[in-house]
C-alpha atoms as a PDB file:
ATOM      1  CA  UNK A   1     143.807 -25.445  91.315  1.00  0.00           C
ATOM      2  CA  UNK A   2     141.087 -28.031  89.579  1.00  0.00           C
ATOM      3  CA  UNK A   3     138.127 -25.011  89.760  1.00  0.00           C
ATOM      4  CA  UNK A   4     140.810 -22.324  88.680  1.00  0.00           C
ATOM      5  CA  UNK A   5     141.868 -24.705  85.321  1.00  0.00           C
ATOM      6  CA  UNK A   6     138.218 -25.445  84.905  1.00  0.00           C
ATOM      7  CA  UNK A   7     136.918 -21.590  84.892  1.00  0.00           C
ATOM      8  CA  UNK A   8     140.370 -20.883  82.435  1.00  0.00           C
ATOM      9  CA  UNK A   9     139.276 -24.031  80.240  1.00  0.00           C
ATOM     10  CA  UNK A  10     135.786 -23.040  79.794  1.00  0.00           C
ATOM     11  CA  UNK A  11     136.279 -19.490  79.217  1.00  0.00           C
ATOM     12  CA  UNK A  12     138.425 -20.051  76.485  1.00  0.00           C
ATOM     13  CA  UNK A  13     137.564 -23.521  74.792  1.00  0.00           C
ATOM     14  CA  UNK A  14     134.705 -22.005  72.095  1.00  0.00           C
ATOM     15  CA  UNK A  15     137.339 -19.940  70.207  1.00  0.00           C
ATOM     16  CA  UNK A  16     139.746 -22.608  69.530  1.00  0.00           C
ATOM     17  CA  UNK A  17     136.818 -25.523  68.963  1.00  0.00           C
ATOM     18  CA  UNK A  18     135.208 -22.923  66.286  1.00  0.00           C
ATOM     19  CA  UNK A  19     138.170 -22.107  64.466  1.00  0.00           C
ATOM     20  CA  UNK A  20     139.875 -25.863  64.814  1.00  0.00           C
ATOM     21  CA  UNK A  21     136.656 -26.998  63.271  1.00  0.00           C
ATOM     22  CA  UNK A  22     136.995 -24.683  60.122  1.00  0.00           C
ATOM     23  CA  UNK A  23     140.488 -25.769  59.683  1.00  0.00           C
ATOM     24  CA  UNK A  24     139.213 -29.659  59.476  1.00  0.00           C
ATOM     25  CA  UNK A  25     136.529 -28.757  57.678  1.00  0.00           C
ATOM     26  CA  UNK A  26     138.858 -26.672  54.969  1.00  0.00           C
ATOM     27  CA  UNK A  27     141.522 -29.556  55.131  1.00  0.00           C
ATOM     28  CA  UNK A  28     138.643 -32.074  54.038  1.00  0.00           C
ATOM     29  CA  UNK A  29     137.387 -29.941  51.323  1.00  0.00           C
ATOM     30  CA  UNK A  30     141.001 -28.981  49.977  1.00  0.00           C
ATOM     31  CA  UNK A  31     141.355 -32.797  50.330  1.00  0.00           C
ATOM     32  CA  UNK A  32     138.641 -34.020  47.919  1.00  0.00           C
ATOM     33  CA  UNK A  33     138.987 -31.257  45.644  1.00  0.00           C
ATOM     34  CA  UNK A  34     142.069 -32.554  44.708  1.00  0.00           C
ATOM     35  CA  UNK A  35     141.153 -35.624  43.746  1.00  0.00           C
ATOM     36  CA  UNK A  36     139.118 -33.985  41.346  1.00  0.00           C
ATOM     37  CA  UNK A  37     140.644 -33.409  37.899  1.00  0.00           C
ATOM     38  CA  UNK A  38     143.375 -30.629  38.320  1.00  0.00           C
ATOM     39  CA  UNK A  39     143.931 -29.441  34.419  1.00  0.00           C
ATOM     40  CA  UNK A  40     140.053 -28.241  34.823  1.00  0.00           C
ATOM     41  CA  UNK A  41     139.824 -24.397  35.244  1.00  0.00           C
ATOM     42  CA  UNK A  42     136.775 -24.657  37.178  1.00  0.00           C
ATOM     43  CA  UNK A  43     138.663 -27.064  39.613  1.00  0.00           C
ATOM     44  CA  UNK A  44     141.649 -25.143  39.496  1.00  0.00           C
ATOM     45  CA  UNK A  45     140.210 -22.178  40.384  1.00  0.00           C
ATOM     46  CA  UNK A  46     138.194 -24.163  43.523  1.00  0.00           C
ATOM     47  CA  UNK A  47     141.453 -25.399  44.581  1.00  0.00           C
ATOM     48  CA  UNK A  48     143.109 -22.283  44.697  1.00  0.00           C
ATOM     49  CA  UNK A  49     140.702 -20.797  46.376  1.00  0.00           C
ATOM     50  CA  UNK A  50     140.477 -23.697  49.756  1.00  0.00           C
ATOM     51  CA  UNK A  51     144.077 -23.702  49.443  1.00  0.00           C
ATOM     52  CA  UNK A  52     144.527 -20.155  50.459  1.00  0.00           C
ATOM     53  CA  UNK A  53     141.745 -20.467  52.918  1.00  0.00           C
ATOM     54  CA  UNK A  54     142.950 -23.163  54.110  1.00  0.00           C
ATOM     55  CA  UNK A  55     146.583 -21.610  54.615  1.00  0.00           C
ATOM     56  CA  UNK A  56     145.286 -18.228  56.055  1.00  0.00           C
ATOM     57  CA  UNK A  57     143.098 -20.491  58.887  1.00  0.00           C
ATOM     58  CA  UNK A  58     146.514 -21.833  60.008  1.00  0.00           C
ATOM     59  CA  UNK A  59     147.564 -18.333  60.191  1.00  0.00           C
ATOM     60  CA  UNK A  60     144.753 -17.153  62.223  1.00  0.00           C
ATOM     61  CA  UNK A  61     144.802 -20.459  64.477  1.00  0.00           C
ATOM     62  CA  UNK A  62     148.452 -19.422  65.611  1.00  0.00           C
ATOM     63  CA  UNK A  63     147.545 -15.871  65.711  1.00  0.00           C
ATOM     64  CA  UNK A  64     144.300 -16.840  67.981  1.00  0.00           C
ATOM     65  CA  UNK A  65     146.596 -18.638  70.565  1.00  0.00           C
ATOM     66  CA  UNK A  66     148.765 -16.064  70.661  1.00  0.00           C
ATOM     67  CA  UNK A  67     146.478 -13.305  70.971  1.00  0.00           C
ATOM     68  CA  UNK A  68     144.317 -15.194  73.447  1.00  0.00           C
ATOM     69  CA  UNK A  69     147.601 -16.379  75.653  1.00  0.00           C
ATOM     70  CA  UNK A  70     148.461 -12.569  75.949  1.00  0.00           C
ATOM     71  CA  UNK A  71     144.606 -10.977  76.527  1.00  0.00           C
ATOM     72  CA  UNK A  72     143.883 -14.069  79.157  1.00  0.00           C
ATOM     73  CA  UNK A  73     147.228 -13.191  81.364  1.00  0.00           C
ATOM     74  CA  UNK A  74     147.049 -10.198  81.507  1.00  0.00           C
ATOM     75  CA  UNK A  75     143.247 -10.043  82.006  1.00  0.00           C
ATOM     76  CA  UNK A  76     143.810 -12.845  84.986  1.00  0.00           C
ATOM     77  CA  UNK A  77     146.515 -11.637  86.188  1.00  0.00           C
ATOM     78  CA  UNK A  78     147.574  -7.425  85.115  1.00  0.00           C
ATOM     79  CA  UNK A  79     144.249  -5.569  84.859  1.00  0.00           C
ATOM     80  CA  UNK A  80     141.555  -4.593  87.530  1.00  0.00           C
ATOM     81  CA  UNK A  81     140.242  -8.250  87.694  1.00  0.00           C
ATOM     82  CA  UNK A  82     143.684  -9.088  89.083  1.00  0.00           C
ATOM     83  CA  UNK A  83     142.613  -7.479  92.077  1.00  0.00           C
ATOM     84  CA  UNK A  84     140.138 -10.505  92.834  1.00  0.00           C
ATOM     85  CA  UNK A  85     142.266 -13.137  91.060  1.00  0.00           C
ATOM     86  CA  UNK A  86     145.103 -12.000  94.050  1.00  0.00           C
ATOM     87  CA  UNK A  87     142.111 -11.763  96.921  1.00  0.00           C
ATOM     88  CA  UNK A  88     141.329 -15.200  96.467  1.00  0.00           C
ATOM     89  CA  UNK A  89     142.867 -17.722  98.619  1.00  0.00           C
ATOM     90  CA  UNK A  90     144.937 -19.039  95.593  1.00  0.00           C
ATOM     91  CA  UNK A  91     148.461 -18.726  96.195  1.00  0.00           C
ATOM     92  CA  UNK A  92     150.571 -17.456  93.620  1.00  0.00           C
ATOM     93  CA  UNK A  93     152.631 -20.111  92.236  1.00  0.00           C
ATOM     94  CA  UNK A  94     149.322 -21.739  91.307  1.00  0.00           C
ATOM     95  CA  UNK A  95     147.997 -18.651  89.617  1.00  0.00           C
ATOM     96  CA  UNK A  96     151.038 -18.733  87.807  1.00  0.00           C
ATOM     97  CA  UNK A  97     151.261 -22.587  86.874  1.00  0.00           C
ATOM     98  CA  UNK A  98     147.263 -22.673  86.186  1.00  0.00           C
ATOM     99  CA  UNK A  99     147.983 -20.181  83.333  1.00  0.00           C
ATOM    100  CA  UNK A 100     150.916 -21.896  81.854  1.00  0.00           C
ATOM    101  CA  UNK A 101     149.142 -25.153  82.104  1.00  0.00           C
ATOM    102  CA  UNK A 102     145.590 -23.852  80.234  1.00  0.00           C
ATOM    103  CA  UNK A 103     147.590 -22.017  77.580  1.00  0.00           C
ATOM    104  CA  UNK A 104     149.977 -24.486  76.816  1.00  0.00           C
ATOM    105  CA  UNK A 105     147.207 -27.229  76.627  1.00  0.00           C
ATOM    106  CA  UNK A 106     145.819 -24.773  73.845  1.00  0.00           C
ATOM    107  CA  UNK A 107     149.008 -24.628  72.326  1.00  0.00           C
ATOM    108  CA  UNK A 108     149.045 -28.223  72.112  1.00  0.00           C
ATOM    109  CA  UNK A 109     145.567 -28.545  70.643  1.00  0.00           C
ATOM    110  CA  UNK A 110     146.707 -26.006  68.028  1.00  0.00           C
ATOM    111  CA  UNK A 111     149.552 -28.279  66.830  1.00  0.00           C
ATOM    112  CA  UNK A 112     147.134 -31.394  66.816  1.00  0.00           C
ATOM    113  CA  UNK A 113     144.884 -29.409  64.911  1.00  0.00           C
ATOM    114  CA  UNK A 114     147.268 -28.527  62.563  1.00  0.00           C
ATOM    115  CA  UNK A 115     149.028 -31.846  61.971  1.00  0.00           C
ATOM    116  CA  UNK A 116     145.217 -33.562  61.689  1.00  0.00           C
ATOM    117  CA  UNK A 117     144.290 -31.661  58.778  1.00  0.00           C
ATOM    118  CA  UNK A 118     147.797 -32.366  57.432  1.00  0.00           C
ATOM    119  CA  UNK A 119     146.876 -36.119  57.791  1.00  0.00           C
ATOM    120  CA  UNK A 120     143.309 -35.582  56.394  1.00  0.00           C
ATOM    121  CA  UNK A 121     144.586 -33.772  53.300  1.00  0.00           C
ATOM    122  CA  UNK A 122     147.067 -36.469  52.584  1.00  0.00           C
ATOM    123  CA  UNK A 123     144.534 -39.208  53.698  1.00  0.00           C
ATOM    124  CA  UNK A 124     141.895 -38.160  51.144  1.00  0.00           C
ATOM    125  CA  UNK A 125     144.479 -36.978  48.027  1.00  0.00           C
ATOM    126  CA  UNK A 126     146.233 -40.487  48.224  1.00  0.00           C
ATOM    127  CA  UNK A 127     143.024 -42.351  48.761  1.00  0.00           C
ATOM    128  CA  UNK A 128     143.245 -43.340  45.322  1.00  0.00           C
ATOM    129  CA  UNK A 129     146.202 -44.984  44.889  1.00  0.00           C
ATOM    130  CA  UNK A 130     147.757 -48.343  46.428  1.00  0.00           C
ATOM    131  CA  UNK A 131     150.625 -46.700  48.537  1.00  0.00           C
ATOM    132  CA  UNK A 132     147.923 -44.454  50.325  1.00  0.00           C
ATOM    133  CA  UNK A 133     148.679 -42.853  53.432  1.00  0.00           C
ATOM    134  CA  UNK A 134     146.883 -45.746  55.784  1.00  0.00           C
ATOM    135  CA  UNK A 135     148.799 -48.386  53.811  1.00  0.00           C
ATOM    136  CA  UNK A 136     152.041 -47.214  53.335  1.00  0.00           C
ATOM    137  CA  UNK A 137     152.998 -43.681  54.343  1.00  0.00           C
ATOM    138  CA  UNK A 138     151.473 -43.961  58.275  1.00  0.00           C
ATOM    139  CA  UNK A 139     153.154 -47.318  58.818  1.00  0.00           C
ATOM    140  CA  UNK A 140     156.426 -46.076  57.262  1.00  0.00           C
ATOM    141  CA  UNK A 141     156.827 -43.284  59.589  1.00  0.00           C
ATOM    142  CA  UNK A 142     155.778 -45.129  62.706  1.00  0.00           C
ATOM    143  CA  UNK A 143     158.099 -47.859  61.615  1.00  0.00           C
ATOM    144  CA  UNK A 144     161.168 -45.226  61.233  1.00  0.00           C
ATOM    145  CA  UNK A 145     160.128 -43.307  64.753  1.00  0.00           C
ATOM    146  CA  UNK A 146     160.005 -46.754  66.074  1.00  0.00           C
ATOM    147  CA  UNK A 147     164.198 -47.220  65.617  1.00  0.00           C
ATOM    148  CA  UNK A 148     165.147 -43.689  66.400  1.00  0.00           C
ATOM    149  CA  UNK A 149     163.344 -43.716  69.741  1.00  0.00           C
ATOM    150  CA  UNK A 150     165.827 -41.110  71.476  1.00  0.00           C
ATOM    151  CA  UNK A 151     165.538 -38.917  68.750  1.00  0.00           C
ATOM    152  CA  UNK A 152     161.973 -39.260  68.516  1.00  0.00           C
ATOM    153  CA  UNK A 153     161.863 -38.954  72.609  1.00  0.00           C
ATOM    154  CA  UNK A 154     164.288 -35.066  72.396  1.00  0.00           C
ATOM    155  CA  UNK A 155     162.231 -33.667  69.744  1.00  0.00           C
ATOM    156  CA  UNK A 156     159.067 -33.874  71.646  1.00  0.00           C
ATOM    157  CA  UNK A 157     161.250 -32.719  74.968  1.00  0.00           C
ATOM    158  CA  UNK A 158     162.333 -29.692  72.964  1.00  0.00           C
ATOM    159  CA  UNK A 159     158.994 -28.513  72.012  1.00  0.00           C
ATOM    160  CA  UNK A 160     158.004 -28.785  75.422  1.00  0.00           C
ATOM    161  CA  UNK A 161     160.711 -26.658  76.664  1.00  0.00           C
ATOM    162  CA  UNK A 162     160.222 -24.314  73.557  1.00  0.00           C
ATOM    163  CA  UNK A 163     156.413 -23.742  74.506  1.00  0.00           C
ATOM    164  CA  UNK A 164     157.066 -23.716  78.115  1.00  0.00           C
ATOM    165  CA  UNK A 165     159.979 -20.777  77.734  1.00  0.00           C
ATOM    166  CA  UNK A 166     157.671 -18.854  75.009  1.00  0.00           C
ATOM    167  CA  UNK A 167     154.831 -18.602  78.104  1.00  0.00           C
ATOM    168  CA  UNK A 168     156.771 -18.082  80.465  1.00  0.00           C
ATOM    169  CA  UNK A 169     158.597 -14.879  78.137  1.00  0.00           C
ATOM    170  CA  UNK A 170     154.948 -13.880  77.335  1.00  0.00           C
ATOM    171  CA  UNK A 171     154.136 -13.643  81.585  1.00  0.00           C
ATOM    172  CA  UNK A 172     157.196 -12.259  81.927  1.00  0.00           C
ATOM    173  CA  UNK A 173     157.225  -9.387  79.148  1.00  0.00           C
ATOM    174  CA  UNK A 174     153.594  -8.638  80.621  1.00  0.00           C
ATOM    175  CA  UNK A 175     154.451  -8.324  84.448  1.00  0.00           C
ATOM    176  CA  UNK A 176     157.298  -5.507  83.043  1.00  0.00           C
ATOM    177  CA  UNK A 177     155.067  -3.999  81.222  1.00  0.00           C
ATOM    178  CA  UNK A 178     153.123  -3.374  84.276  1.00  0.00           C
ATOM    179  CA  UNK A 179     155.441  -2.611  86.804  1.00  0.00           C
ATOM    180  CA  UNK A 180     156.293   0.253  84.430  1.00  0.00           C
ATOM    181  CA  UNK A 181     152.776   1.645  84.189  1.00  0.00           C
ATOM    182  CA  UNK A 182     152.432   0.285  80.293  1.00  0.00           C
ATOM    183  CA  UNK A 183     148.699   0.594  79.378  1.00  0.00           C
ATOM    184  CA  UNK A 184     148.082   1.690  75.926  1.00  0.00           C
ATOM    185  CA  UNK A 185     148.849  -1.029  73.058  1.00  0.00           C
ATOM    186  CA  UNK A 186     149.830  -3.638  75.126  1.00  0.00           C
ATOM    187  CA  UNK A 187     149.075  -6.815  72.568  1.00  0.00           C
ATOM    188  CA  UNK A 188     151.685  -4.630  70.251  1.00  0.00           C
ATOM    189  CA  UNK A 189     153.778  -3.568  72.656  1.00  0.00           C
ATOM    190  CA  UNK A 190     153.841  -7.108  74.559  1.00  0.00           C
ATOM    191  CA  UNK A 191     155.097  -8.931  71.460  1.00  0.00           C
ATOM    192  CA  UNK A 192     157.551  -6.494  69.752  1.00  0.00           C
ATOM    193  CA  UNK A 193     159.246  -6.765  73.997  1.00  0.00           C
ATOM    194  CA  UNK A 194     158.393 -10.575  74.124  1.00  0.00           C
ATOM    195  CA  UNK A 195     160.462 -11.387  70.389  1.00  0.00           C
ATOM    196  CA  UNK A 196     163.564  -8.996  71.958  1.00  0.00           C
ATOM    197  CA  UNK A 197     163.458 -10.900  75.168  1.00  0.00           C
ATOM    198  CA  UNK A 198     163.046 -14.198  73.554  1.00  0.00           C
ATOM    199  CA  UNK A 199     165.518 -13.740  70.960  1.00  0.00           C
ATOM    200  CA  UNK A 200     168.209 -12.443  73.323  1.00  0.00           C
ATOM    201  CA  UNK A 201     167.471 -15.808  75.360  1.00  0.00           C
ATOM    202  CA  UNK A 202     167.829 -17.961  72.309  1.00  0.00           C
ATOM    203  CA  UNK A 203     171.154 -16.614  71.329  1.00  0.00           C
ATOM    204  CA  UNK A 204     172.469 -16.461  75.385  1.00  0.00           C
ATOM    205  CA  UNK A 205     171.524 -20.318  75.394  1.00  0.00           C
ATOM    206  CA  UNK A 206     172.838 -20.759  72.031  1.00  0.00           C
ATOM    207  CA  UNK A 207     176.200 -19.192  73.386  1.00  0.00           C
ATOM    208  CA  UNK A 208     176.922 -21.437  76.291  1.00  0.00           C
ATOM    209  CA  UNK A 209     176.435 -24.073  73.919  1.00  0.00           C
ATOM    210  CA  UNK A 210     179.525 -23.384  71.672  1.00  0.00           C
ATOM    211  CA  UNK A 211     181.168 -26.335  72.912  1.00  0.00           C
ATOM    212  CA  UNK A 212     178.089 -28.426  73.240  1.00  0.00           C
ATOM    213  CA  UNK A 213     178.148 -31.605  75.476  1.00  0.00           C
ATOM    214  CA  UNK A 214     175.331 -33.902  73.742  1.00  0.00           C
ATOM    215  CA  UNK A 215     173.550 -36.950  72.182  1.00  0.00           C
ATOM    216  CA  UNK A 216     174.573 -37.203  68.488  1.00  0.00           C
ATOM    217  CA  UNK A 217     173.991 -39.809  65.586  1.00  0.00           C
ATOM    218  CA  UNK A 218     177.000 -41.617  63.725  1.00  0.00           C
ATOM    219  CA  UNK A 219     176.010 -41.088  60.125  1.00  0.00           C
ATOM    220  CA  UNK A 220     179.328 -43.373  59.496  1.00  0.00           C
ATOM    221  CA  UNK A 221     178.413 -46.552  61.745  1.00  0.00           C
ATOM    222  CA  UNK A 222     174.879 -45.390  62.426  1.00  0.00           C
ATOM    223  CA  UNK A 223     173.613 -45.000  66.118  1.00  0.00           C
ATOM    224  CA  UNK A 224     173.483 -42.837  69.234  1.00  0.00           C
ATOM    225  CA  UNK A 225     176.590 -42.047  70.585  1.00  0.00           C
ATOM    226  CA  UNK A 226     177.597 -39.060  73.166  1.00  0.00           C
ATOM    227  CA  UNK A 227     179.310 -36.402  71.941  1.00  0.00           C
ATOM    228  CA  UNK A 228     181.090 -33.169  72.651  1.00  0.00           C
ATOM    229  CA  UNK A 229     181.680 -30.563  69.721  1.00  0.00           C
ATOM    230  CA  UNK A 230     182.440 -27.003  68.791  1.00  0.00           C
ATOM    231  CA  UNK A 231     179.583 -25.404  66.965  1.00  0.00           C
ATOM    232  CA  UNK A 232     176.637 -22.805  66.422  1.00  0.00           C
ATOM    233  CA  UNK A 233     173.908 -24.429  68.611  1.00  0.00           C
ATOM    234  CA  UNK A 234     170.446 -23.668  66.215  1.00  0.00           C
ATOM    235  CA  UNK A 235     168.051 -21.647  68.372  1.00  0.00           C
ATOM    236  CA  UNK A 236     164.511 -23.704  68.784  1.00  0.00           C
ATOM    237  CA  UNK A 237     165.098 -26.553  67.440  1.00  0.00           C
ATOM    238  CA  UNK A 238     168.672 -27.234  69.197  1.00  0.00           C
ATOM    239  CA  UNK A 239     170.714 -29.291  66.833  1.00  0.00           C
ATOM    240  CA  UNK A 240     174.226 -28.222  66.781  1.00  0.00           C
ATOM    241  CA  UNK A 241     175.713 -26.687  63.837  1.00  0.00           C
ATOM    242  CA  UNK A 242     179.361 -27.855  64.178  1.00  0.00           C
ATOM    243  CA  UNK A 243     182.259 -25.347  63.165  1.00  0.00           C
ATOM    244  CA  UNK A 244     184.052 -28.300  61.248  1.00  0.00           C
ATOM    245  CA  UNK A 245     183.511 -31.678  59.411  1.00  0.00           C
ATOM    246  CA  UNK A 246     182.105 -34.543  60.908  1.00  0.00           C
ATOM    247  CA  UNK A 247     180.559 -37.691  60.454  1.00  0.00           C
ATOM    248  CA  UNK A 248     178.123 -36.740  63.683  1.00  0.00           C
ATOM    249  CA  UNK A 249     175.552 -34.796  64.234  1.00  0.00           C
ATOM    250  CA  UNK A 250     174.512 -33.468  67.521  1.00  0.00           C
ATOM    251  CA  UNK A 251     170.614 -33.299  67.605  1.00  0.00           C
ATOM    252  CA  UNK A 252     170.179 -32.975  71.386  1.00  0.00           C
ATOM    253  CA  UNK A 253     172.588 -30.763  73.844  1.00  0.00           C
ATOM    254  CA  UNK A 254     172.872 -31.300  77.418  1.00  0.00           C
ATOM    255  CA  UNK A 255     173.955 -27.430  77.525  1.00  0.00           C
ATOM    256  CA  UNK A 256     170.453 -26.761  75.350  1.00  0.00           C
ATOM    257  CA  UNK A 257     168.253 -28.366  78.298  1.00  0.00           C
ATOM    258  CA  UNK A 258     170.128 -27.004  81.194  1.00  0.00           C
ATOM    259  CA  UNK A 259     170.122 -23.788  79.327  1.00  0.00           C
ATOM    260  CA  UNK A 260     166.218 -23.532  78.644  1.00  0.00           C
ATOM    261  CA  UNK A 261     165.071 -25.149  82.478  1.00  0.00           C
ATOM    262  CA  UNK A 262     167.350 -22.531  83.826  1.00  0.00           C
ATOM    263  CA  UNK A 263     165.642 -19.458  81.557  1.00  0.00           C
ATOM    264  CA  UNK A 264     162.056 -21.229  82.406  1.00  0.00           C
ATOM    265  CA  UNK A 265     163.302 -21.351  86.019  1.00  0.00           C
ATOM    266  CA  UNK A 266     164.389 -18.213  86.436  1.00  0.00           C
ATOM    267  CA  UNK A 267     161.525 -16.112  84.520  1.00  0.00           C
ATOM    268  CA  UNK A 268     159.497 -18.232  87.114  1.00  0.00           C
ATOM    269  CA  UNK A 269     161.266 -16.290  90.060  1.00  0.00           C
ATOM    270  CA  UNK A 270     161.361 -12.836  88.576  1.00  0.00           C
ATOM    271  CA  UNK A 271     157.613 -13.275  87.534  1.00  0.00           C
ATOM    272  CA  UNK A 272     156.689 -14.147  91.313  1.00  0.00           C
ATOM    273  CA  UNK A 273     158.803 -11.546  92.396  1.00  0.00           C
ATOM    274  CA  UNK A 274     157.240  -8.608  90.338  1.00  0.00           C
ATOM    275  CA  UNK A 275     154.392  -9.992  91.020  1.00  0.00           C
ATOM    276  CA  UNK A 276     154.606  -9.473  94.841  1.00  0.00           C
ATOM    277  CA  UNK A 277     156.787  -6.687  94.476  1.00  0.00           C
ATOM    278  CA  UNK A 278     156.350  -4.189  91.621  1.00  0.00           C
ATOM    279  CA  UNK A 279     153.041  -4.946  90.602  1.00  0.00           C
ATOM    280  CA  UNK A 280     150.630  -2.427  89.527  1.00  0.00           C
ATOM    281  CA  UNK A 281     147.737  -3.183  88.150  1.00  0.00           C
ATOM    282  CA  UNK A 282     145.522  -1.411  85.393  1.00  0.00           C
END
């Protein structure tokens, strides 16, 4: 497992180092040009111009992952080189979990990336005045995660389970794909079938979460408190959307995190299954 995630890791870590670099870089500019003075065209027209680089760079870093999550699965895994991935000694369910662990490491480092150059941007264009971000705005947020700690702790937990279930959709869509002999246009073809299969998910989970069994926050008396209520559970994010008025808001469901273990869970088993089974590779 350590030489398979260090082959995966170094085969893939250029990409994301070049373009997280430009999207620092672009965040520092677009940073210090707005200190500059704004009613200037000149500066204006600088502005404008980082600004939109900046903005298509976050594009392209979400685009990269997403391109290089498909191309490196199904290289590994669904083309001719998956014939000596599956004559190694490897077993499967390490193939499997090596790829989920490389690419959502990536898709970690694209988020840290991304909320970095938010920080740098903000760090440089308040610089200049006394409630900067290292002085006020930083210790303010810490200071407000620091007394919502369960909220702060079921956020995190639901991107987890959010990145985990979009891999685990994008290995799944791609071992279909191949047990039905689909070569041409796979990227396409693998996301237009990866957003059905994914959305029908969402809105399954959402369903057995009408009546939603939960954590919630009194927005009368203020605190956690468990709760039960009828509602429209909010794909992704999970924070329930109740059918009525109330003074409490549901922001974590227990139906939400049985729902998405047991999607992750049981792509898991199909995957290993077409693997062994109905594999057929390019």
């Amino acid at each position: 497992m350590h030489k398979l995630l260090k082959y995966d890791f170094k085969s893939s870590y250029r990409e994301f180092l070049i373009i997280s670099l430009i999207v620092i870089v672009l965040a520092t500019i677009v940073g210090f040009t707005s200190l500059l003075n704004i009613d200037n065209f000149v500066v204006t027209i600088i502005f404008s111009v980082f600004i939109t680089l900046y903005t298509l760079m976050l594009a392209a870093i979400f685009v990269l992952w997403i391109i290089f999550t498909i191309s490196s699965i199904n290289k590994k895994l669904f083309t001719k080189e998956g014939y000596l991935t599956f004559s190694t000694p490897i077993s499967l369910d390490k193939l499997i979990i090596s790829k989920v662990i490389v690419n959502f490491v990536w898709f970690i480092e694209v988020l840290a990336t991304i909320v970095l150059s938010f920080l740098i941007i903000m760090g440089i264009g308040t610089i200049k005045y006394s409630n900067n971000l290292f002085t006020y705005i930083l210790p303010e947020i810490f200071s407000f995660l620091a007394k919502i700690p369960l909220i702060t702790f079921t956020s995190v937990l639901k991107v987890i389970l959010w990145a985990l279930a979009i891999l685990m959709t994008f290995i799944f869509t791609l071992a279909v794909l191949s047990s039905l002999h689909v070569r041409k246009a796979r990227v396409v073809i693998t996301i237009f079938v990866y957003s059905t299969i994914f959305s029908i998910g969402s809105l399954l989970i959402s369903a057995i979460s009408i009546y939603s069994f939960g954590i919630g926050f009194d927005m009368v008396n203020g605190g956690d408190v468990f709760t039960a209520q009828l509602g429209f559970l909010y794909p992704v994010i999970g924070i329930l959307l109740p059918f009525k008025e109330t003074t409490i808001l549901q922001y974590f469901s227990f139906n939400y995190l049985i729902g998405m273990i047991g999607y992750i869970v049981g792509l898991y088993f199909i995957i290993r299954f077409l693997l062994k089974k109905k594999l057929e590779l390019d």
